[in-house]
N, C-alpha and C. Protein backbone atom coordinates (compact mmCIF):
# COMPACT_ATOMS: atom_id res chain seq x y z
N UNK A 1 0.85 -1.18 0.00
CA UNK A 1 0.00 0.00 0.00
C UNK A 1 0.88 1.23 0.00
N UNK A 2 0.71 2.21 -0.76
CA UNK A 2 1.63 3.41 -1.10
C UNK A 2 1.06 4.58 -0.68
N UNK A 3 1.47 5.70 -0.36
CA UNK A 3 1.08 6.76 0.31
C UNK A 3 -0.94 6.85 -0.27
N UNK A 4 -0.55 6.83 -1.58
CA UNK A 4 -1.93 7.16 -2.02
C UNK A 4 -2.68 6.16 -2.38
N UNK A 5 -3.04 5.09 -1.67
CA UNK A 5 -4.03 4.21 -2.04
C UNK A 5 -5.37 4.61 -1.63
N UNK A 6 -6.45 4.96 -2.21
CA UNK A 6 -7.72 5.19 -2.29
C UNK A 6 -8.10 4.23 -3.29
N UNK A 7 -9.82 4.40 -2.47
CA UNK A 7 -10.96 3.24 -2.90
C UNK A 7 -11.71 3.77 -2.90
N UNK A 8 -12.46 3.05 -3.68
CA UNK A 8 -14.10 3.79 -3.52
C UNK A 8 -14.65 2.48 -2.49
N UNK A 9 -15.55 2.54 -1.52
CA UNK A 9 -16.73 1.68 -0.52
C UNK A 9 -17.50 1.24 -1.89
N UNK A 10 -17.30 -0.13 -1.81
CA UNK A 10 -17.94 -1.21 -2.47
C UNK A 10 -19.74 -0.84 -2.20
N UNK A 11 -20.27 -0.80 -1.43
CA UNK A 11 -21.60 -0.53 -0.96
C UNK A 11 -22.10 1.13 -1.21
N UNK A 12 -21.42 1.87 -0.39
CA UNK A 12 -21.55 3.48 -0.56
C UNK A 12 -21.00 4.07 -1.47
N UNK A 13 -19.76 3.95 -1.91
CA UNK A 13 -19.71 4.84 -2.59
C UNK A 13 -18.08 6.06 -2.24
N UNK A 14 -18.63 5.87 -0.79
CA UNK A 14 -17.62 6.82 -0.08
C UNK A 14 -16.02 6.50 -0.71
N UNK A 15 -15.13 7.33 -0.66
CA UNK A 15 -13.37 7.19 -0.81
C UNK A 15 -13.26 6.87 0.39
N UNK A 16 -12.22 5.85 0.25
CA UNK A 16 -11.55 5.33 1.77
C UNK A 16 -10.41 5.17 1.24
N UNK A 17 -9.71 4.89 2.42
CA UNK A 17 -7.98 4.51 2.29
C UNK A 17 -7.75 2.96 2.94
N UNK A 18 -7.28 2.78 2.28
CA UNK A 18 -6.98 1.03 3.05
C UNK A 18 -5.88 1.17 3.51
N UNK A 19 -5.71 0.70 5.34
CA UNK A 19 -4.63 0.76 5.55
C UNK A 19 -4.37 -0.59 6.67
N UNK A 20 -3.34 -0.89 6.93
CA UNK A 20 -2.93 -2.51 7.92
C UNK A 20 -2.97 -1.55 9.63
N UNK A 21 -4.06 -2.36 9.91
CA UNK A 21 -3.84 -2.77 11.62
C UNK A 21 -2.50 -3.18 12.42
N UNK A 22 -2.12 -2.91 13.47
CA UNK A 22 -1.23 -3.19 14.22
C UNK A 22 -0.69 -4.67 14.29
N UNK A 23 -2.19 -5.53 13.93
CA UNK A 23 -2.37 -7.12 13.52
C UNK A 23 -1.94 -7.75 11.97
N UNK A 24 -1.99 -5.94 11.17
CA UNK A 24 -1.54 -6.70 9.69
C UNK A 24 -2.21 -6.88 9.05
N UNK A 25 -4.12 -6.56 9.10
CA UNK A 25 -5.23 -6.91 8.62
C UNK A 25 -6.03 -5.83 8.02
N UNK A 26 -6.01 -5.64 6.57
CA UNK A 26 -6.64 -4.44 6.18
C UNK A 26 -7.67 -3.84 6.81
N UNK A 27 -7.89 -2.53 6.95
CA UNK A 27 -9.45 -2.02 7.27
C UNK A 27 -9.17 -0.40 6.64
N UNK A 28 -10.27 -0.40 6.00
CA UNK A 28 -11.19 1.07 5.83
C UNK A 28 -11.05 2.13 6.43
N UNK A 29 -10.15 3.23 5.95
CA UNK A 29 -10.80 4.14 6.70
C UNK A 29 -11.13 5.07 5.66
N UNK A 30 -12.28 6.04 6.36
CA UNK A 30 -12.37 7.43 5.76
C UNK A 30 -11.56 8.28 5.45
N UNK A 31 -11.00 8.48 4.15
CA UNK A 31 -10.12 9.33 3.62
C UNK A 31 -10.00 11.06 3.67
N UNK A 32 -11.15 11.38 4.65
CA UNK A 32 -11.36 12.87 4.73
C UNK A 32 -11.40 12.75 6.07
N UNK A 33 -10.25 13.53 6.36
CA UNK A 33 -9.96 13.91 7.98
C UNK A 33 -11.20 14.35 8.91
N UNK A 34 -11.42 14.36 9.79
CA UNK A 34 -12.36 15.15 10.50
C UNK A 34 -12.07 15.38 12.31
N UNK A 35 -12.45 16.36 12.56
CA UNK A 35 -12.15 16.83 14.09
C UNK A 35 -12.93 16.08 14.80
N UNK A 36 -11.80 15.28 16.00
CA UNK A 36 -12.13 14.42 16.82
C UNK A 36 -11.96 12.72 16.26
N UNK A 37 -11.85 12.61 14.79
CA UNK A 37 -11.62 11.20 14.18
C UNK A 37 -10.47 10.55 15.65
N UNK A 38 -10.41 9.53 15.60
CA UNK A 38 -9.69 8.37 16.59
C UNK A 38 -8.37 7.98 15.73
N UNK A 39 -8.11 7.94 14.73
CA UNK A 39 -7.30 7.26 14.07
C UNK A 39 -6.11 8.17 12.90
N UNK A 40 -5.10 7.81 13.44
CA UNK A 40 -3.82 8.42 12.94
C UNK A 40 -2.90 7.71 11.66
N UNK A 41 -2.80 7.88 10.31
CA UNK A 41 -2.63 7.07 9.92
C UNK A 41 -0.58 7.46 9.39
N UNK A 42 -0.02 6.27 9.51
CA UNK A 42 1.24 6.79 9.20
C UNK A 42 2.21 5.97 8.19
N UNK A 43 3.32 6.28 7.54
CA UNK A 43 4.10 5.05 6.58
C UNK A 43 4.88 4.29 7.95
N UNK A 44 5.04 2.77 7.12
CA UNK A 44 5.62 1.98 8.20
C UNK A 44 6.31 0.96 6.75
N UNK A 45 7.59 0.80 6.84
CA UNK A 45 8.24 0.25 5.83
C UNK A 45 7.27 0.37 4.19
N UNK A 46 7.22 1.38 4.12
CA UNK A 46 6.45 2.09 2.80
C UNK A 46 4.64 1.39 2.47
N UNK A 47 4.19 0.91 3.89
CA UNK A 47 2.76 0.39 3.81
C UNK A 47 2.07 1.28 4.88
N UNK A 48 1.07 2.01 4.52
CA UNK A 48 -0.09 2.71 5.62
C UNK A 48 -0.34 1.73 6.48
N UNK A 49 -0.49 2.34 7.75
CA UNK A 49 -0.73 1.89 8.80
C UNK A 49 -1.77 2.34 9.93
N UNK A 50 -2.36 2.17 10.93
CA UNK A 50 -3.19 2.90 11.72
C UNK A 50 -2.74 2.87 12.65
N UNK A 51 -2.84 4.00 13.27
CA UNK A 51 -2.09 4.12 15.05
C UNK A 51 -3.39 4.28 15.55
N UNK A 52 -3.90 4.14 16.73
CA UNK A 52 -5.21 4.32 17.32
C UNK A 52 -4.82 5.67 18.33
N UNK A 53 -5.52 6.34 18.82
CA UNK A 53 -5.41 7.61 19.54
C UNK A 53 -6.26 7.88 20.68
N UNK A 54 -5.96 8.68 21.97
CA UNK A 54 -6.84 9.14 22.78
C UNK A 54 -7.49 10.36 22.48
N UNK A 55 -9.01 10.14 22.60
CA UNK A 55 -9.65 11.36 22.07
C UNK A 55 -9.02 12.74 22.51
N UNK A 56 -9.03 13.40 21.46
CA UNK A 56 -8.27 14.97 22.23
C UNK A 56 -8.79 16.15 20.26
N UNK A 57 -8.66 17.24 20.48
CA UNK A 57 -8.26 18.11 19.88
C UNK A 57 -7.90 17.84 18.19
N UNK A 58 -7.94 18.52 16.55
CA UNK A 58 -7.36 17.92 16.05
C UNK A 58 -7.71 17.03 15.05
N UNK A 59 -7.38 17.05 13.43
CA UNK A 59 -8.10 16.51 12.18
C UNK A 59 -7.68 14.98 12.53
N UNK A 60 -8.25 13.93 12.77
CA UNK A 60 -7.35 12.77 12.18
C UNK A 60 -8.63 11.71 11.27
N UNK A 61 -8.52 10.56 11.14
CA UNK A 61 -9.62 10.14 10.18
C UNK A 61 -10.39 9.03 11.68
N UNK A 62 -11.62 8.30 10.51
CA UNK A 62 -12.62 7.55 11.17
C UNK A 62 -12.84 6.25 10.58
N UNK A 63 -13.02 5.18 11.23
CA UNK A 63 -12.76 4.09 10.53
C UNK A 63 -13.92 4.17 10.03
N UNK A 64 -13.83 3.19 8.32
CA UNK A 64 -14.99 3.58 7.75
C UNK A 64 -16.51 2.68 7.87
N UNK A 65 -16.26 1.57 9.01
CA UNK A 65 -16.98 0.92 9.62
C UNK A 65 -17.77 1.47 10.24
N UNK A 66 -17.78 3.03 10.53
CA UNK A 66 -18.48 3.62 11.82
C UNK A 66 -19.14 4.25 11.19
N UNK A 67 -18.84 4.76 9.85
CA UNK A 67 -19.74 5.78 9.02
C UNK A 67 -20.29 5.38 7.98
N UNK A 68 -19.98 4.17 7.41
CA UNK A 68 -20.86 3.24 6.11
C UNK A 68 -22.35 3.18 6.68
N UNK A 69 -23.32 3.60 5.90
CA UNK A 69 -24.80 3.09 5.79
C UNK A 69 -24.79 1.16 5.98
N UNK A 70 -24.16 0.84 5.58
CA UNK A 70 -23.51 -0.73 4.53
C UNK A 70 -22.94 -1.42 5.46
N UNK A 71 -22.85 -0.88 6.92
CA UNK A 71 -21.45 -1.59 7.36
C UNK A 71 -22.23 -2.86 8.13
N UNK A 72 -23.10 -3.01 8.43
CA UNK A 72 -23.81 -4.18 8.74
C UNK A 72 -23.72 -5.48 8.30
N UNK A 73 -24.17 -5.35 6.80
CA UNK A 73 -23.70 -5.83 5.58
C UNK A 73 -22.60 -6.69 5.61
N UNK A 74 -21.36 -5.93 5.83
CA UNK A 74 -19.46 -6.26 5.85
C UNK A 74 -19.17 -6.77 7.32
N UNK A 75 -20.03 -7.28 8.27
CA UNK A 75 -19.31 -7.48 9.41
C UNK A 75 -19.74 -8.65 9.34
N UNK A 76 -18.59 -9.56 9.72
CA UNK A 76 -18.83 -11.10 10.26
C UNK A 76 -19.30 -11.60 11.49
N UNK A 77 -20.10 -12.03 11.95
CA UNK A 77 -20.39 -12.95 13.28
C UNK A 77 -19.85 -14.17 13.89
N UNK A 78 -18.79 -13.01 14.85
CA UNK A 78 -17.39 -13.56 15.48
C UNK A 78 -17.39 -15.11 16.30
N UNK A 79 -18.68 -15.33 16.67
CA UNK A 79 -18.97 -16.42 17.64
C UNK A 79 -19.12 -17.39 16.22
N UNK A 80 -19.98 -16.91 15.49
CA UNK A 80 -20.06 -18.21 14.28
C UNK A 80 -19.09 -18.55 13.88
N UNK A 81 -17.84 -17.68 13.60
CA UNK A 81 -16.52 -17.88 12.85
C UNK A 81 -15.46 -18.64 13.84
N UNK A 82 -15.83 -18.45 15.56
CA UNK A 82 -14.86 -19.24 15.94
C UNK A 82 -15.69 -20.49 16.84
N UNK A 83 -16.15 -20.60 16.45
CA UNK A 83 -16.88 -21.96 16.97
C UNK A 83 -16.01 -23.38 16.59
């Protein structure tokens, strides 16, 4: 993933940025900053990454799980999957 990877939301529509979890596992975020967003995104051996943050002050983004109409849709049911 390179500084500028954008997507369009398969369901909405919205631009997102795909970037790796601390775990290594893609997720969504909203590509338009907003005041109070939770999530910091930074290069880490030339792949986006997410730092997570304590609420405070300040543009950063929102995962795009929280703001999809759709996101219902995209979530798996964790007890079914590890049964």
């Amino acid at each position: 993933m390179s500084e500028t990877t954008f997507a369009n939301c398969k369901s909405c529509g919205a631009e997102v940025i795909w970037a790796l979890t601390s775990t290594g596992r893609p997720m969504p975020i909203d590509a338009t900053p907003v005041e109070g967003g939770n999530l910091v995104l930074s290069l880490l051996d030339g792949k986006r990454v997410v730092s997570v943050v304590a609420a405070g002050p300040g543009l950063r983004h929102r995962p795009h799980f929280a703001t999809c109409p759709d996101a219902d849709s995209w979530r798996h049911n964790r007890k079914e999957n590890h049964r």
